[in-house]
C-alpha atoms as a PDB file:
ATOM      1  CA  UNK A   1       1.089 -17.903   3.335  1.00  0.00           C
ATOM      2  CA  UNK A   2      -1.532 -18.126   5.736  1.00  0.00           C
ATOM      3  CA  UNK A   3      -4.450 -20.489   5.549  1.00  0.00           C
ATOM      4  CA  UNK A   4      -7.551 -19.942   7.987  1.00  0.00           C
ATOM      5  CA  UNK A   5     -10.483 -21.625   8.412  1.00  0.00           C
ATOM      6  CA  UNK A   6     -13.625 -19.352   8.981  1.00  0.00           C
ATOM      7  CA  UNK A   7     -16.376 -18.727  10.884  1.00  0.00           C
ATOM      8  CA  UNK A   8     -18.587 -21.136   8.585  1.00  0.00           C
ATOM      9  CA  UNK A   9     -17.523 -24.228   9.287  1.00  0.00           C
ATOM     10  CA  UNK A  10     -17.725 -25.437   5.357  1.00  0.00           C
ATOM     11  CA  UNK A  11     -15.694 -22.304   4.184  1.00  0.00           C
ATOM     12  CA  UNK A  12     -11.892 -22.720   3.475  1.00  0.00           C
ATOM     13  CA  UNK A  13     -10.234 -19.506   2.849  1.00  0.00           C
ATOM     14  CA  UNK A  14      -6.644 -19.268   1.715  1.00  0.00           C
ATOM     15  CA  UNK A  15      -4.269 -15.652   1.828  1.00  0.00           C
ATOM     16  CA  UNK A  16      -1.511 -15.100   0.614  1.00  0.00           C
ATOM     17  CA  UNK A  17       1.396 -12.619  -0.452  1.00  0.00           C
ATOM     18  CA  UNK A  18       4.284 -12.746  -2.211  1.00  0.00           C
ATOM     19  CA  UNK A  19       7.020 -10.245  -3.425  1.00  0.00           C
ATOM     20  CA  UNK A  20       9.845 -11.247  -5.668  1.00  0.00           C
ATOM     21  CA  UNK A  21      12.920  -8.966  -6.511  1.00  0.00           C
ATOM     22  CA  UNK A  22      15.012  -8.883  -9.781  1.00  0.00           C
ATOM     23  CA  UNK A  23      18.071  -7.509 -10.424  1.00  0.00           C
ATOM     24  CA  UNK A  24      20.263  -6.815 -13.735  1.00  0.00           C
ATOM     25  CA  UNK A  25      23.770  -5.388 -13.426  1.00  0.00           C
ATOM     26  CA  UNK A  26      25.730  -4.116 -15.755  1.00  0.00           C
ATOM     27  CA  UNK A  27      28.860  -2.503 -16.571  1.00  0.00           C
ATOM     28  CA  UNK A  28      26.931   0.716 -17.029  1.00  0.00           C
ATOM     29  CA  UNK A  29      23.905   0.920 -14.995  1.00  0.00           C
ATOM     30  CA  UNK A  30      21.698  -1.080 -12.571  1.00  0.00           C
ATOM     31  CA  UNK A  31      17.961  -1.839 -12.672  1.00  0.00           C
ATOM     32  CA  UNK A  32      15.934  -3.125 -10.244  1.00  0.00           C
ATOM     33  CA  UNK A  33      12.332  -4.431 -11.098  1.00  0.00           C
ATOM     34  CA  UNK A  34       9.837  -5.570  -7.678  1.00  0.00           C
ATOM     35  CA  UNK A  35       6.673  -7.011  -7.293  1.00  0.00           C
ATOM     36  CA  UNK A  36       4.591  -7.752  -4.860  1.00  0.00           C
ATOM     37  CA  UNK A  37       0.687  -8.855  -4.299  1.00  0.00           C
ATOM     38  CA  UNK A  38      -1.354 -10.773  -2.357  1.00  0.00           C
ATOM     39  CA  UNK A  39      -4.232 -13.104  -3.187  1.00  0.00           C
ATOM     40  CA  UNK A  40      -7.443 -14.724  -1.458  1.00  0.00           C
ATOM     41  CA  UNK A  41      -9.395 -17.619  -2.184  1.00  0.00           C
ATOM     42  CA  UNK A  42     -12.489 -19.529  -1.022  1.00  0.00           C
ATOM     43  CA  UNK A  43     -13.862 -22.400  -1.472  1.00  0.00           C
ATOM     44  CA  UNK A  44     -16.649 -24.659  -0.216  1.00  0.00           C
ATOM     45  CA  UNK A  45     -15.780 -27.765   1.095  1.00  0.00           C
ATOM     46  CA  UNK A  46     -18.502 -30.484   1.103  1.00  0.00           C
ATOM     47  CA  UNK A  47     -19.982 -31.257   4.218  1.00  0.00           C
ATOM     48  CA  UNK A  48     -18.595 -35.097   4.313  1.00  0.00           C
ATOM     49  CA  UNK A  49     -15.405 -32.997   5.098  1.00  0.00           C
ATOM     50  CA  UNK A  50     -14.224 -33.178   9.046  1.00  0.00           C
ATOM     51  CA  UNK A  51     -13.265 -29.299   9.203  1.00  0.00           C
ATOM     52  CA  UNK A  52     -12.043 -29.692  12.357  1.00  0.00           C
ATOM     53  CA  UNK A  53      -8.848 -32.263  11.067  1.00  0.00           C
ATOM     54  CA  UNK A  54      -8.100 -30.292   7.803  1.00  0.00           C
ATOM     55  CA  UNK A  55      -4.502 -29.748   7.351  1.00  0.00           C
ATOM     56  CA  UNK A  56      -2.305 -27.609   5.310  1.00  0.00           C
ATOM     57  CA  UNK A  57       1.737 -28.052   4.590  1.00  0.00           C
ATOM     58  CA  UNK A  58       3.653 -25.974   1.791  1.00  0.00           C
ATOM     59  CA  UNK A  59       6.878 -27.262   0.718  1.00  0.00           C
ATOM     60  CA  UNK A  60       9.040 -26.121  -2.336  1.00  0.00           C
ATOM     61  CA  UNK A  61       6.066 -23.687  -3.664  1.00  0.00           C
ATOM     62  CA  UNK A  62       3.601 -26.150  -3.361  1.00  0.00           C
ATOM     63  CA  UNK A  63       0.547 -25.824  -1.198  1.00  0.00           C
ATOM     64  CA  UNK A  64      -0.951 -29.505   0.080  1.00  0.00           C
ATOM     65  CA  UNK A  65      -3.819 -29.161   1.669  1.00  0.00           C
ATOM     66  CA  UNK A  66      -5.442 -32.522   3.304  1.00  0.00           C
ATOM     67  CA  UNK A  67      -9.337 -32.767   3.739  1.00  0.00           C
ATOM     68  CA  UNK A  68     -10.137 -35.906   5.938  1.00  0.00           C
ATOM     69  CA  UNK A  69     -13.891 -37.542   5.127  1.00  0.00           C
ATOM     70  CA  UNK A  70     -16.134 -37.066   8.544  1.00  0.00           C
ATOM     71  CA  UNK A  71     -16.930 -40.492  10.204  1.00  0.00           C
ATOM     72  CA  UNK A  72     -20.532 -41.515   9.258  1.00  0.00           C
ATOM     73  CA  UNK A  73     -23.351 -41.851  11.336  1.00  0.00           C
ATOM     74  CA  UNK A  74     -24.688 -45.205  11.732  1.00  0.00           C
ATOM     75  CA  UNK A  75     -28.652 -44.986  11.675  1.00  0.00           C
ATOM     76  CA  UNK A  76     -29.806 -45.926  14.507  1.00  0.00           C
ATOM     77  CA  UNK A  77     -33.328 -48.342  15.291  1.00  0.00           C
ATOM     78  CA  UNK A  78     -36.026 -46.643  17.688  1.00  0.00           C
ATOM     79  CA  UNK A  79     -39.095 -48.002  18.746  1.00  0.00           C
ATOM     80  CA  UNK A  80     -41.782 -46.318  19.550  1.00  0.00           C
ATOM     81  CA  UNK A  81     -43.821 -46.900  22.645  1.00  0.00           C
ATOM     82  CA  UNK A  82     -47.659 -47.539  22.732  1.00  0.00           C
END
């Protein structure tokens, strides 16, 4: 599985492709059934989301993907000169 982040910054796009392979033996014949096909998805992430720390692990089948909150900007006090 492959998991890519894009161009756009707020765009998380995940690929993937799997095959799987079953077989059935008996004392007379043999069959074989495969598959295989591969999948996409996007989705927007919001923009309180740091894409630059976004993580991804897969273990056992399932896909964990981590989406840290961006730090906040702290408004900052100007004056203005006369």
């Amino acid at each position: 599985m492959k998991i890519r982040r894009s161009s756009d910054a707020y765009l998380l796009t995940i690929k993937g492709h799997k095959e799987s392979e079953k077989k059935d033996e008996k004392h007379n014949y043999l069959r074989v059934e495969r598959s295989s096909g591969s999948f996409m998805r996007q989705m927007s992430l919001p923009e309180s989301v740091d894409a630059t720390k976004v993580k991804a692990k897969s273990k056992n089948g399932v896909l964990e993907i981590s989406l840290p909150k961006a730090e906040k900007s702290t408004a900052r006090k100007i004056t203005v000169e006369k």
